[in-house]
C-alpha atoms as a PDB file:
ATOM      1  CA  UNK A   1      -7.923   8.464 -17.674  1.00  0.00           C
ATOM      2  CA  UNK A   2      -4.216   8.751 -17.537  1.00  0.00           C
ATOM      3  CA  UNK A   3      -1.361   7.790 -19.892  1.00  0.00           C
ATOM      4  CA  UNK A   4      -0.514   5.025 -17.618  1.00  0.00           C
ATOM      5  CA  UNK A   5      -3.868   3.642 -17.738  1.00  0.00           C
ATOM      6  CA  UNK A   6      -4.402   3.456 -21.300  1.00  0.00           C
ATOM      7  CA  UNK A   7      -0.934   2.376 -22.447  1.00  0.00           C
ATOM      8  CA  UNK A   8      -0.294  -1.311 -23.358  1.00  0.00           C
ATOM      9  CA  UNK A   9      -4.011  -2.461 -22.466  1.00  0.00           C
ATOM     10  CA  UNK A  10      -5.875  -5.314 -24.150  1.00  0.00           C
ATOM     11  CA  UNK A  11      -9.501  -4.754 -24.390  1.00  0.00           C
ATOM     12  CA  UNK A  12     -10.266  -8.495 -24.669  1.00  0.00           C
ATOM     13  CA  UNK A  13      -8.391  -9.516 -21.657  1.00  0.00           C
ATOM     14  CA  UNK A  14      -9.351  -7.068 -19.353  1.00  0.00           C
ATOM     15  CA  UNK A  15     -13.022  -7.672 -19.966  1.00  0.00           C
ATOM     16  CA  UNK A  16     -12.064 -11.458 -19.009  1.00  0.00           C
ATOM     17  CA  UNK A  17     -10.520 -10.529 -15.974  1.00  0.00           C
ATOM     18  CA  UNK A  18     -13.104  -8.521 -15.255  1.00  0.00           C
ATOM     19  CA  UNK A  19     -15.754 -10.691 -14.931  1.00  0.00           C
ATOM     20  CA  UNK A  20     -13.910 -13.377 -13.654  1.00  0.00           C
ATOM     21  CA  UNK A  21     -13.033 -11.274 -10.766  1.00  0.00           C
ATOM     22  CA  UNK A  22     -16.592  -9.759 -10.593  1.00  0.00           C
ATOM     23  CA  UNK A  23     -18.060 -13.485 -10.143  1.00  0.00           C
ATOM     24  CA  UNK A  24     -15.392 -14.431  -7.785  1.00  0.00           C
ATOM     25  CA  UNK A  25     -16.431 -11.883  -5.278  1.00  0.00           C
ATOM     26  CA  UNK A  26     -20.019 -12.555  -5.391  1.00  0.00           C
ATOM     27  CA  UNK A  27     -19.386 -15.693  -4.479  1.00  0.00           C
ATOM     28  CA  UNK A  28     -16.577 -15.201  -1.559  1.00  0.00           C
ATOM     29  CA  UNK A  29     -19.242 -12.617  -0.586  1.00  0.00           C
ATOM     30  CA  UNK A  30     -22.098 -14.959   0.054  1.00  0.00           C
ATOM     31  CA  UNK A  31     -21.039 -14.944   3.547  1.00  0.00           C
ATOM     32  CA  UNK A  32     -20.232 -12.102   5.598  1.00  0.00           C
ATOM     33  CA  UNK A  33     -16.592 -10.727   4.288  1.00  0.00           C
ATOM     34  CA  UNK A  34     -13.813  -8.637   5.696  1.00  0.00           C
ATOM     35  CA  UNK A  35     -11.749  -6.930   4.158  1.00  0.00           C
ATOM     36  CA  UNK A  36      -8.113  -5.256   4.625  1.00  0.00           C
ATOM     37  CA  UNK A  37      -8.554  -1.711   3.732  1.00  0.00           C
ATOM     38  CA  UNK A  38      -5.485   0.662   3.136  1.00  0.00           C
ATOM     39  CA  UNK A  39      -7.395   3.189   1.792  1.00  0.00           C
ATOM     40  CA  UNK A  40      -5.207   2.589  -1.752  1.00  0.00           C
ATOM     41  CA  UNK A  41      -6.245   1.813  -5.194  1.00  0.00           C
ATOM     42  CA  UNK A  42      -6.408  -1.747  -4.698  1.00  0.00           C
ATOM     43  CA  UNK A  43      -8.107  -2.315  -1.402  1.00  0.00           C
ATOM     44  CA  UNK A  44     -10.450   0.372  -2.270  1.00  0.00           C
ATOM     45  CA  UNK A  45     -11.550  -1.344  -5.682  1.00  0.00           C
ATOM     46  CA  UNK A  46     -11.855  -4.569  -3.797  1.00  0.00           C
ATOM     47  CA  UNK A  47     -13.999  -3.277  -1.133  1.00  0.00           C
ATOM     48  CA  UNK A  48     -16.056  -1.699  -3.625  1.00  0.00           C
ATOM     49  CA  UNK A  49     -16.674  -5.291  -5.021  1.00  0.00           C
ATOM     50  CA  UNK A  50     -17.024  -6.505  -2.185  1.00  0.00           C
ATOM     51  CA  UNK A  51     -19.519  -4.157  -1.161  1.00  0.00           C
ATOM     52  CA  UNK A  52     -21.801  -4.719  -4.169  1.00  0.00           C
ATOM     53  CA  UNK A  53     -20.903  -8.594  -3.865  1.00  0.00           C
ATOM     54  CA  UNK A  54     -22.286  -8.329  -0.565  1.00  0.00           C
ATOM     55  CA  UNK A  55     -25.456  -6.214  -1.580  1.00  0.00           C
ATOM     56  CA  UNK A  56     -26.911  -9.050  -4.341  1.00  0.00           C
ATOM     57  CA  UNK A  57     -26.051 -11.633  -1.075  1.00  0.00           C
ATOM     58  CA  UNK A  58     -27.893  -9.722   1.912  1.00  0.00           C
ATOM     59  CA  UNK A  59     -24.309 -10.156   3.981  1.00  0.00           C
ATOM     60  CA  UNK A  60     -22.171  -7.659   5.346  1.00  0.00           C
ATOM     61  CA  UNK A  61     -18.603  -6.416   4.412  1.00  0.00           C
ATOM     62  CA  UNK A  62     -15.913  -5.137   6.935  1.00  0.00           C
ATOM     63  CA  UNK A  63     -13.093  -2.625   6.249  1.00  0.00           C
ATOM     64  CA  UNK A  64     -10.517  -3.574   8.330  1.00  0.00           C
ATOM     65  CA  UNK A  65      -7.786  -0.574   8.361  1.00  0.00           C
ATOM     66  CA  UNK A  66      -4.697  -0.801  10.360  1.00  0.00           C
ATOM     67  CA  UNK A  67      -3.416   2.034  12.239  1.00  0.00           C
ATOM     68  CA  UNK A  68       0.468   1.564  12.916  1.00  0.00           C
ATOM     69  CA  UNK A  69       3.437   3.457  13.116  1.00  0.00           C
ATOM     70  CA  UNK A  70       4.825   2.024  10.230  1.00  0.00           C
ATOM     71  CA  UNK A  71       2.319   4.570   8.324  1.00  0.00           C
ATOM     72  CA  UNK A  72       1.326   7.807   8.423  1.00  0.00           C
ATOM     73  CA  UNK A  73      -1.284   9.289  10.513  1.00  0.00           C
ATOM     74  CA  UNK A  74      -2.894  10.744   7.805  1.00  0.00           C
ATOM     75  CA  UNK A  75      -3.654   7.765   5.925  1.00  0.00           C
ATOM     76  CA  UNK A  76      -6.234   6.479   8.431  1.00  0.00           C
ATOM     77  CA  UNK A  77      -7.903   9.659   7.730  1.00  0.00           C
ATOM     78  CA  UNK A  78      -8.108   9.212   4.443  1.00  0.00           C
ATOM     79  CA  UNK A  79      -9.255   5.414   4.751  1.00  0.00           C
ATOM     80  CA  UNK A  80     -12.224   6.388   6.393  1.00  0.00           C
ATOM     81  CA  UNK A  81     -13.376   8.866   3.504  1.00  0.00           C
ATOM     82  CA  UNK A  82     -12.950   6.263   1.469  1.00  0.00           C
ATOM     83  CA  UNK A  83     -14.610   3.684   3.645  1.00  0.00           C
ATOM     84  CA  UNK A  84     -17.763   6.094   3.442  1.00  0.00           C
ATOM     85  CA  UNK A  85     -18.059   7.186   0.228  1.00  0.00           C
ATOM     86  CA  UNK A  86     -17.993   3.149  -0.450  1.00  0.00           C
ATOM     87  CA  UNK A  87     -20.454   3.308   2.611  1.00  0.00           C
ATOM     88  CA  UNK A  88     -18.617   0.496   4.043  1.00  0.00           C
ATOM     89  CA  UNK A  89     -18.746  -0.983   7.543  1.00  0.00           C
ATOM     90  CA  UNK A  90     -15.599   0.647   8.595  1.00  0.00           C
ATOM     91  CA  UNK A  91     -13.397  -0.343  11.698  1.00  0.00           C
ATOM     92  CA  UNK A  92      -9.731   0.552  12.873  1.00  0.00           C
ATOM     93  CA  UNK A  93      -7.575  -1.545  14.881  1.00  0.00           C
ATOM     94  CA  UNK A  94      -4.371  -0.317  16.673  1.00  0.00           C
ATOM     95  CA  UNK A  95      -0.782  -2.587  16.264  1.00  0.00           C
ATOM     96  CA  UNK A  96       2.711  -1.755  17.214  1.00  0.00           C
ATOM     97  CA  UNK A  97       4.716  -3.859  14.837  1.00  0.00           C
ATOM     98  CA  UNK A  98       8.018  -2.330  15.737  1.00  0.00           C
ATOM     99  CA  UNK A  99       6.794  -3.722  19.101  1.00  0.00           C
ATOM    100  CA  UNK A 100       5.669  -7.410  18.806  1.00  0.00           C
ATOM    101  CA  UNK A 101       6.644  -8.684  15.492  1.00  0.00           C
ATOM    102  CA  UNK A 102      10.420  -8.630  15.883  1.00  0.00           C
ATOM    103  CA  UNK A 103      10.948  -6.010  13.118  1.00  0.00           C
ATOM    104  CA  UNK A 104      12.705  -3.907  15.005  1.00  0.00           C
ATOM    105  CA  UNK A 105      15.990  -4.122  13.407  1.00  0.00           C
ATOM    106  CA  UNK A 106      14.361  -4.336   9.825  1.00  0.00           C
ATOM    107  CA  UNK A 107      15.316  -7.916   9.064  1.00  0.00           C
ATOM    108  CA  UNK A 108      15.047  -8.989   5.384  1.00  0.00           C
ATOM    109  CA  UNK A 109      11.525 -10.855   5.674  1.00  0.00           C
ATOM    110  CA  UNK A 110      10.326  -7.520   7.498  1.00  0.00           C
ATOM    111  CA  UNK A 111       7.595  -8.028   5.196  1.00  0.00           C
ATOM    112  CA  UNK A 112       7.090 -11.341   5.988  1.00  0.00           C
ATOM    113  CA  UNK A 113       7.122 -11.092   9.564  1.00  0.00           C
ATOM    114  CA  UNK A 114       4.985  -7.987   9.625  1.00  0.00           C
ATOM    115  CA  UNK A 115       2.098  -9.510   6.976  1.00  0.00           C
ATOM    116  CA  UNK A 116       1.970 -12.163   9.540  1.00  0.00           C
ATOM    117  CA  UNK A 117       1.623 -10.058  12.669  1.00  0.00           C
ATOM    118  CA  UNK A 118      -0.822  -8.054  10.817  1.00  0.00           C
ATOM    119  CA  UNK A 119      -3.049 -10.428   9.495  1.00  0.00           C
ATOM    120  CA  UNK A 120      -3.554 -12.710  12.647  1.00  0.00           C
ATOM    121  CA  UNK A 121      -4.619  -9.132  14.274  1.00  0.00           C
ATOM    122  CA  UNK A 122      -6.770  -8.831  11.348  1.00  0.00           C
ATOM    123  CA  UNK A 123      -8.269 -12.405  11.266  1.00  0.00           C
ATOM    124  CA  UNK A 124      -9.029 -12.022  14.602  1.00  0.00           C
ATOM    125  CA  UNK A 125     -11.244  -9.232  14.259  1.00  0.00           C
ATOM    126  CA  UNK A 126     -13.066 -10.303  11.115  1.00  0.00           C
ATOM    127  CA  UNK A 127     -14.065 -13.368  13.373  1.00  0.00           C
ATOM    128  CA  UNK A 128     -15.174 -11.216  16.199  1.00  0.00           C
ATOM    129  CA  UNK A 129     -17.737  -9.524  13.600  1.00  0.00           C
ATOM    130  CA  UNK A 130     -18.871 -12.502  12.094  1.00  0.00           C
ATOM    131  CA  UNK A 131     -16.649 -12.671   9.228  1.00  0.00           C
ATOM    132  CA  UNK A 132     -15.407 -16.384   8.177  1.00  0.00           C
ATOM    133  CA  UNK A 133     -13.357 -14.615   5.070  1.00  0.00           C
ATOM    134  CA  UNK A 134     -10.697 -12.401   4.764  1.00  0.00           C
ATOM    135  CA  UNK A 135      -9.761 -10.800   1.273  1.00  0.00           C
ATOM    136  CA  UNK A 136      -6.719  -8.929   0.465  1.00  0.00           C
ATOM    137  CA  UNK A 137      -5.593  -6.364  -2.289  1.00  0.00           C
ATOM    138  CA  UNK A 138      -2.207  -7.577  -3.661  1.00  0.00           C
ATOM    139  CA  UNK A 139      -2.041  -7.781  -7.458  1.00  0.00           C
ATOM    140  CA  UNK A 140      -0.854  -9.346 -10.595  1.00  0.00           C
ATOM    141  CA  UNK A 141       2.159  -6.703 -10.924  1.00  0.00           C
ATOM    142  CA  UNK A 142       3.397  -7.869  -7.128  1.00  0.00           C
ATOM    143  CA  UNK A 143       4.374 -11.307  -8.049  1.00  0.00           C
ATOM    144  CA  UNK A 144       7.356  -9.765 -10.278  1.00  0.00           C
ATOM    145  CA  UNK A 145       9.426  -8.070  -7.469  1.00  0.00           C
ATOM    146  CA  UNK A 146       9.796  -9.270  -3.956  1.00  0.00           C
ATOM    147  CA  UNK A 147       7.202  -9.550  -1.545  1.00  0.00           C
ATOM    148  CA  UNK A 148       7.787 -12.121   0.822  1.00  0.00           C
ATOM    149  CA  UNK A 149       4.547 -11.052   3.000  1.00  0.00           C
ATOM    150  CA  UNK A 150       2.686 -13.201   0.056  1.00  0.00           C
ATOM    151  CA  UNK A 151       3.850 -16.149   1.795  1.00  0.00           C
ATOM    152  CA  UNK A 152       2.277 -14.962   5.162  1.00  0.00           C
ATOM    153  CA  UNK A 153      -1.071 -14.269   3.346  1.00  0.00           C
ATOM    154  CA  UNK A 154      -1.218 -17.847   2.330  1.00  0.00           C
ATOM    155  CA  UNK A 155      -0.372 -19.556   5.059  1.00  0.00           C
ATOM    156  CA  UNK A 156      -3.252 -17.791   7.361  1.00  0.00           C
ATOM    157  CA  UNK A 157      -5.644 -18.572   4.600  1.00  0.00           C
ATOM    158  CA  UNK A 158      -5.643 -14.975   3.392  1.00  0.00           C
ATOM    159  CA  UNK A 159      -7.444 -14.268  -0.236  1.00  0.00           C
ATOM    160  CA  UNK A 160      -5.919 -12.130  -2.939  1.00  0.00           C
ATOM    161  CA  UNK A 161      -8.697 -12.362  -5.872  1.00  0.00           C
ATOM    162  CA  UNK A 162      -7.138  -9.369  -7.832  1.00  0.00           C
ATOM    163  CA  UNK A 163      -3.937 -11.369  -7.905  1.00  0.00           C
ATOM    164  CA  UNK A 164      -6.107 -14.622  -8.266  1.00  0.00           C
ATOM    165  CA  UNK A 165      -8.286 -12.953 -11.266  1.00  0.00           C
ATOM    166  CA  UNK A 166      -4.399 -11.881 -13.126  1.00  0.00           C
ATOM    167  CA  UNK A 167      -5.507  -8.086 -12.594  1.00  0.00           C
ATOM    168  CA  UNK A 168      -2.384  -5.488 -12.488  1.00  0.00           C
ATOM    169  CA  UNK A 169      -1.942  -2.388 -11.273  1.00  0.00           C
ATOM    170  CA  UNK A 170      -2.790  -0.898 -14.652  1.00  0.00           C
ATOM    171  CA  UNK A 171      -6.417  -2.624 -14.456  1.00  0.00           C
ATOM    172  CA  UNK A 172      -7.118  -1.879 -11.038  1.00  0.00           C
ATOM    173  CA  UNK A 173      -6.788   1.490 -11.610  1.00  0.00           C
ATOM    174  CA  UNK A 174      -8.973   1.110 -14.882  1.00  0.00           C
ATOM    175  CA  UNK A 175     -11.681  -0.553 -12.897  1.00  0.00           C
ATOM    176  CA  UNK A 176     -11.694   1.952  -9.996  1.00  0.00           C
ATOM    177  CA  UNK A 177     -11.688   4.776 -12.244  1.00  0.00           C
ATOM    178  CA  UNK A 178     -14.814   3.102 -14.354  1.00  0.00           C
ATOM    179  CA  UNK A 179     -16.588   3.167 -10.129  1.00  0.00           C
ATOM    180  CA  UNK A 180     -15.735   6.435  -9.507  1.00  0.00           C
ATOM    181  CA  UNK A 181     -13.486   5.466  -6.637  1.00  0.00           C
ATOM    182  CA  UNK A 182     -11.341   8.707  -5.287  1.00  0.00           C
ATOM    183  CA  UNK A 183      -8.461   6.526  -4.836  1.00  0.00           C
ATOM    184  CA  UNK A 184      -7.714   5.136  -8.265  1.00  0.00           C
ATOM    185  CA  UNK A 185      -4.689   7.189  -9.399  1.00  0.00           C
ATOM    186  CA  UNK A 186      -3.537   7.488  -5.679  1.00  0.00           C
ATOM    187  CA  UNK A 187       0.425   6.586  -5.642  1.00  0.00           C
ATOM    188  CA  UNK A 188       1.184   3.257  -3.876  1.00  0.00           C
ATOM    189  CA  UNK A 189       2.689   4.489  -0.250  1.00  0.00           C
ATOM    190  CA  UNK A 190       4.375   1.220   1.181  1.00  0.00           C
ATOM    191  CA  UNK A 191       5.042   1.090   5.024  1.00  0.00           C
ATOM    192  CA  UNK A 192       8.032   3.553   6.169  1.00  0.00           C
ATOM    193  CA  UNK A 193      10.130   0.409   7.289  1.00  0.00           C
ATOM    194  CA  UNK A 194      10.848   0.487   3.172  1.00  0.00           C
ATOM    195  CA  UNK A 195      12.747   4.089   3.501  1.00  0.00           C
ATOM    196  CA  UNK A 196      16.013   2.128   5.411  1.00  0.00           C
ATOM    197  CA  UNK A 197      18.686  -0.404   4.485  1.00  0.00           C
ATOM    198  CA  UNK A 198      17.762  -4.123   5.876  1.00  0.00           C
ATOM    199  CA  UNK A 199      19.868  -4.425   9.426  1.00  0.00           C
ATOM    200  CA  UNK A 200      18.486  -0.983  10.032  1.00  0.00           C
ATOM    201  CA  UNK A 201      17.478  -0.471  13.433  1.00  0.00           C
ATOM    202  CA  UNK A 202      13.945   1.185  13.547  1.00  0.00           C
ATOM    203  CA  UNK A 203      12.348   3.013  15.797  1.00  0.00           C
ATOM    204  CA  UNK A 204      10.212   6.132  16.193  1.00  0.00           C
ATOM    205  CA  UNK A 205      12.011   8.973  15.384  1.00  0.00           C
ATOM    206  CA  UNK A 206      13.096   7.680  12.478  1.00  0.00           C
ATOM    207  CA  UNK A 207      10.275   7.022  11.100  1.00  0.00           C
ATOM    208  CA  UNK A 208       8.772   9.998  12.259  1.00  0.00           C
ATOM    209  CA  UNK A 209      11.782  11.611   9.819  1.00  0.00           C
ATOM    210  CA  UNK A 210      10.775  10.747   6.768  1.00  0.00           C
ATOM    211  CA  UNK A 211       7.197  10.926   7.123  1.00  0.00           C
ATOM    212  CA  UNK A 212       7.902  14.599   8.142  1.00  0.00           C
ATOM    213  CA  UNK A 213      10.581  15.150   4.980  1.00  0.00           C
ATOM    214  CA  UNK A 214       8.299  13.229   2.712  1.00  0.00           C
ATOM    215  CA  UNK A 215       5.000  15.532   3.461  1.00  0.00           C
ATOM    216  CA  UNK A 216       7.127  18.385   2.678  1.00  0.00           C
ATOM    217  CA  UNK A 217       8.476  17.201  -0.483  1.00  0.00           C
ATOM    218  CA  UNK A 218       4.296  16.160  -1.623  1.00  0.00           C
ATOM    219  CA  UNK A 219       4.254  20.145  -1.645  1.00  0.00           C
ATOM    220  CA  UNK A 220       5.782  19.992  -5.084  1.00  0.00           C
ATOM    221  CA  UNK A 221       2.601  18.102  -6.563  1.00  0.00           C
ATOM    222  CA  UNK A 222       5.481  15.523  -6.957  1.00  0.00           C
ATOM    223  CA  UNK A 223       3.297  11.620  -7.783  1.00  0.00           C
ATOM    224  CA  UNK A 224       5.857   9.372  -6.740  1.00  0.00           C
ATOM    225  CA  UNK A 225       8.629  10.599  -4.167  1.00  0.00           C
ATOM    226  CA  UNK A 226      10.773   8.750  -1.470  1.00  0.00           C
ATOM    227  CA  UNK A 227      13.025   9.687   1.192  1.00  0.00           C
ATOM    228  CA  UNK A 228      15.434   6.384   1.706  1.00  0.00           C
ATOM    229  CA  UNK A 229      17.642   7.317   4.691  1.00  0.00           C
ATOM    230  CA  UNK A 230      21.370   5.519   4.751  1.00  0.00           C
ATOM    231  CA  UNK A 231      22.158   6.698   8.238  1.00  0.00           C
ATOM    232  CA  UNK A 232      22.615  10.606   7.736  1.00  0.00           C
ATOM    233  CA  UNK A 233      21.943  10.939   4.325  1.00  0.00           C
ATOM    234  CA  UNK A 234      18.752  11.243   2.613  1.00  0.00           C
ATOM    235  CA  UNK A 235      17.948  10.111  -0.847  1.00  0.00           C
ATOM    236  CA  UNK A 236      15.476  11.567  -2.576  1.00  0.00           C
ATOM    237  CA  UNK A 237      13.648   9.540  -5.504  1.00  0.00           C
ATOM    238  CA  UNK A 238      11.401  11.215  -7.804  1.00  0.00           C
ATOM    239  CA  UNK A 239      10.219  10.240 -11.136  1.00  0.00           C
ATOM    240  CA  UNK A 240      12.533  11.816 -14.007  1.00  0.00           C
ATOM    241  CA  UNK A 241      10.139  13.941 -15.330  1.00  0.00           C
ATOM    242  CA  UNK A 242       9.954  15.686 -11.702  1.00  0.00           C
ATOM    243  CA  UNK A 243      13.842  16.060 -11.170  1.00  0.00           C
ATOM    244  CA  UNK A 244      14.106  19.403 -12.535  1.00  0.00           C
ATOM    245  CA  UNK A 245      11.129  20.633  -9.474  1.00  0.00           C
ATOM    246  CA  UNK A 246      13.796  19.492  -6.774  1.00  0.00           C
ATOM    247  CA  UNK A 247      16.630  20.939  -8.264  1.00  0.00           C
ATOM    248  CA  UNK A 248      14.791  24.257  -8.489  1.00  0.00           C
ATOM    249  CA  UNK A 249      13.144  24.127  -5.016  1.00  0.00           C
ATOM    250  CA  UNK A 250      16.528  22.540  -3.548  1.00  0.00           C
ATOM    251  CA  UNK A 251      17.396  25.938  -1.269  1.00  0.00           C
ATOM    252  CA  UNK A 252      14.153  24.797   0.471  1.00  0.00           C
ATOM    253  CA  UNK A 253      14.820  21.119   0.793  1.00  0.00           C
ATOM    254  CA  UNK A 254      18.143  21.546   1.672  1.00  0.00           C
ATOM    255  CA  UNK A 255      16.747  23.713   4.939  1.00  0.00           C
ATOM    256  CA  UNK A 256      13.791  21.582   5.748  1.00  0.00           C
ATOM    257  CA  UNK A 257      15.537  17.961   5.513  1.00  0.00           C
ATOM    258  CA  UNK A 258      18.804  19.878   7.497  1.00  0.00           C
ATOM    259  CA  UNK A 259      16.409  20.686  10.191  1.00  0.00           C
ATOM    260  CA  UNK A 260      15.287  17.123  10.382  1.00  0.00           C
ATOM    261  CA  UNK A 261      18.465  16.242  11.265  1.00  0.00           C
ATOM    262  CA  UNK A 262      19.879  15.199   7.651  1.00  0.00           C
ATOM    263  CA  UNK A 263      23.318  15.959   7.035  1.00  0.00           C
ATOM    264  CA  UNK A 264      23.373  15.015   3.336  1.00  0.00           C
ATOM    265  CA  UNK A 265      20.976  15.502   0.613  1.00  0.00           C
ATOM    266  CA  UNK A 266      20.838  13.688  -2.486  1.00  0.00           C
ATOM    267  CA  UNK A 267      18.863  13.531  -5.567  1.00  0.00           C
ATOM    268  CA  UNK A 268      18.934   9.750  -7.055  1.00  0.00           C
ATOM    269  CA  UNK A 269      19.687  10.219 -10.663  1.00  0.00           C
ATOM    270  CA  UNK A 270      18.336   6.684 -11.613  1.00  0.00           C
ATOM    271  CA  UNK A 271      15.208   8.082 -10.455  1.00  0.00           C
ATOM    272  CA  UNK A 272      11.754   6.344  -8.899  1.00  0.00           C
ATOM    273  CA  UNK A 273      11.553   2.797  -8.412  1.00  0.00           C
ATOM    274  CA  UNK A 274       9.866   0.562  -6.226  1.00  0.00           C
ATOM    275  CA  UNK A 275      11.651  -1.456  -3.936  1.00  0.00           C
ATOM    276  CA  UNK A 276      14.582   0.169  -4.577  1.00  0.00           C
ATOM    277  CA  UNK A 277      16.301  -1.501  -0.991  1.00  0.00           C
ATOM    278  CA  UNK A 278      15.494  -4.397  -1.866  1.00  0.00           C
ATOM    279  CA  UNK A 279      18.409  -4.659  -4.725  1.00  0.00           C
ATOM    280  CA  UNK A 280      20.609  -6.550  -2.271  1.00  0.00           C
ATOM    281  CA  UNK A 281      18.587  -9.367  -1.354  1.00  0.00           C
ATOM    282  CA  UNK A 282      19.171 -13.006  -2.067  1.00  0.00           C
ATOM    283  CA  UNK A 283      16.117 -12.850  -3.790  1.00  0.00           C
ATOM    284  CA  UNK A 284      16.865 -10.206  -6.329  1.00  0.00           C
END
């Protein structure tokens, strides 16, 4: 178990949660259930819920993973481990946001337009296999910072019931870790789109960039890294503890990010954070 499990965790609570959320899933599970699958830590504990939920019922669960551009190809790959060590009903389906949910120029409810695209795609599938419910992994901790895709997932009917239970991110990973689930410490890795200023225009070379920069810059055994891009010059964020591996490797950065066609490299000083582009919205 890590530090960031165990630290400010109430015993009491979390068994409360727990079983809430246990009972909650048997129930949305007494019909035949998809679910969104990532391949993270909190679409793979709610699969795995799901999956049991599904075994006391006699129905059937559905992973639903989307492959996009928005994400790397590897995480597909790693979805479908997950998928079978879960042995979960596993099926991919193949979207071009960039393409048809006017994203393009990364407007500032990106998220919101995206979630929407995504989850009609997804809905649609779930009823093609028989599925009359859809569950979805956002938790507790996502209600604090700004997510406007919440307001997609509600308006197409979409459950949350690790959000609905009051789980965070520090109990999910709990939980997964108490199923043995590969994917509980696995860093959060939010779509690329979140690398680039709002007004950005997208498209696939960019992206391409900093999945390429990132994947070198996982070499390091970093946990959390980023590679925001403000035109020409990247910013790396690491967490602080880490800062001292970049400067020491930054010969080799400097020559790998240079050759991806950065012309300035930076280390952020403030370090890690999520949703660090989002500082200028109205919303924060």
């Amino acid at each position: 178990m890590t530090e960031a499990i165990r630290s400010h965790f109430d015993p009491a609570a979390y068994k409360g949660k727990k079983e809430a959320l246990i009972e909650n899933i048997t129930a949305l599970t007494s019909s035949n259930t998809a679910v969104a699958f990532s391949g993270g830590a909190d679409s793979s504990l709610l699969l795995q819920l799901a999956v049991l939920g599904a075994r006391k019922n006699g129905t059937k669960v559905y992973a639903i993973t989307a492959a996009t551009e928005l994400h790397p190809a590897g995480d597909i790959e790693a979805a479908k481990k997950i998928a079978a060590q879960l042995k979960a009903d596993h099926t991919v389906i193949h979207i071009d946001e960039l393409q048809d949910a006017g994203i393009q120029d990364n407007p500032p409810d990106r998220c919101y337009r995206c979630k929407r695209y995504l989850f009609t795609q997804m809905k649609n599938r779930a009823e093609r296999l028989g599925a009359s419910v859809v569950l979805e992994g956002t938790n507790y901790d996502d209600l604090s910072v700004y997510r406007p895709g919440i307001k997609a997932l509600k308006e197409l009917g979409i459950i949350s019931p690790l959000k609905d239970a009051g789980f965070t991110k520090q109990e999910v990973r709990r939980l997964a870790a108490e199923y043995g689930i590969s994917a509980a410490n696995k860093p959060a890795a939010p779509c690329l789109a979140t690398r680039f200023p709002y007004h950005t225009r997208l498209d696939l070379h960019r992206l391409r960039q900093v999945e390429d920069g990132e994947k070198f810059l996982k070499q390091y055994d970093l946990y959390n890294v980023r590679l925001r891009v403000h035109d020409t010059v990247a910013r790396i964020e690491v967490d602080e503890k880490d800062m001292p591996l970049i400067y020491e490797n930054r010969s080799e950065i400097i020559r790998c990010l240079r050759s991806l066609g950065f012309d300035y490299i930076t280390l952020d000083l403030a370090g890690f954070r999520s949703g660090s582009m989002d500082i200028f919205t109205e919303e924060n």
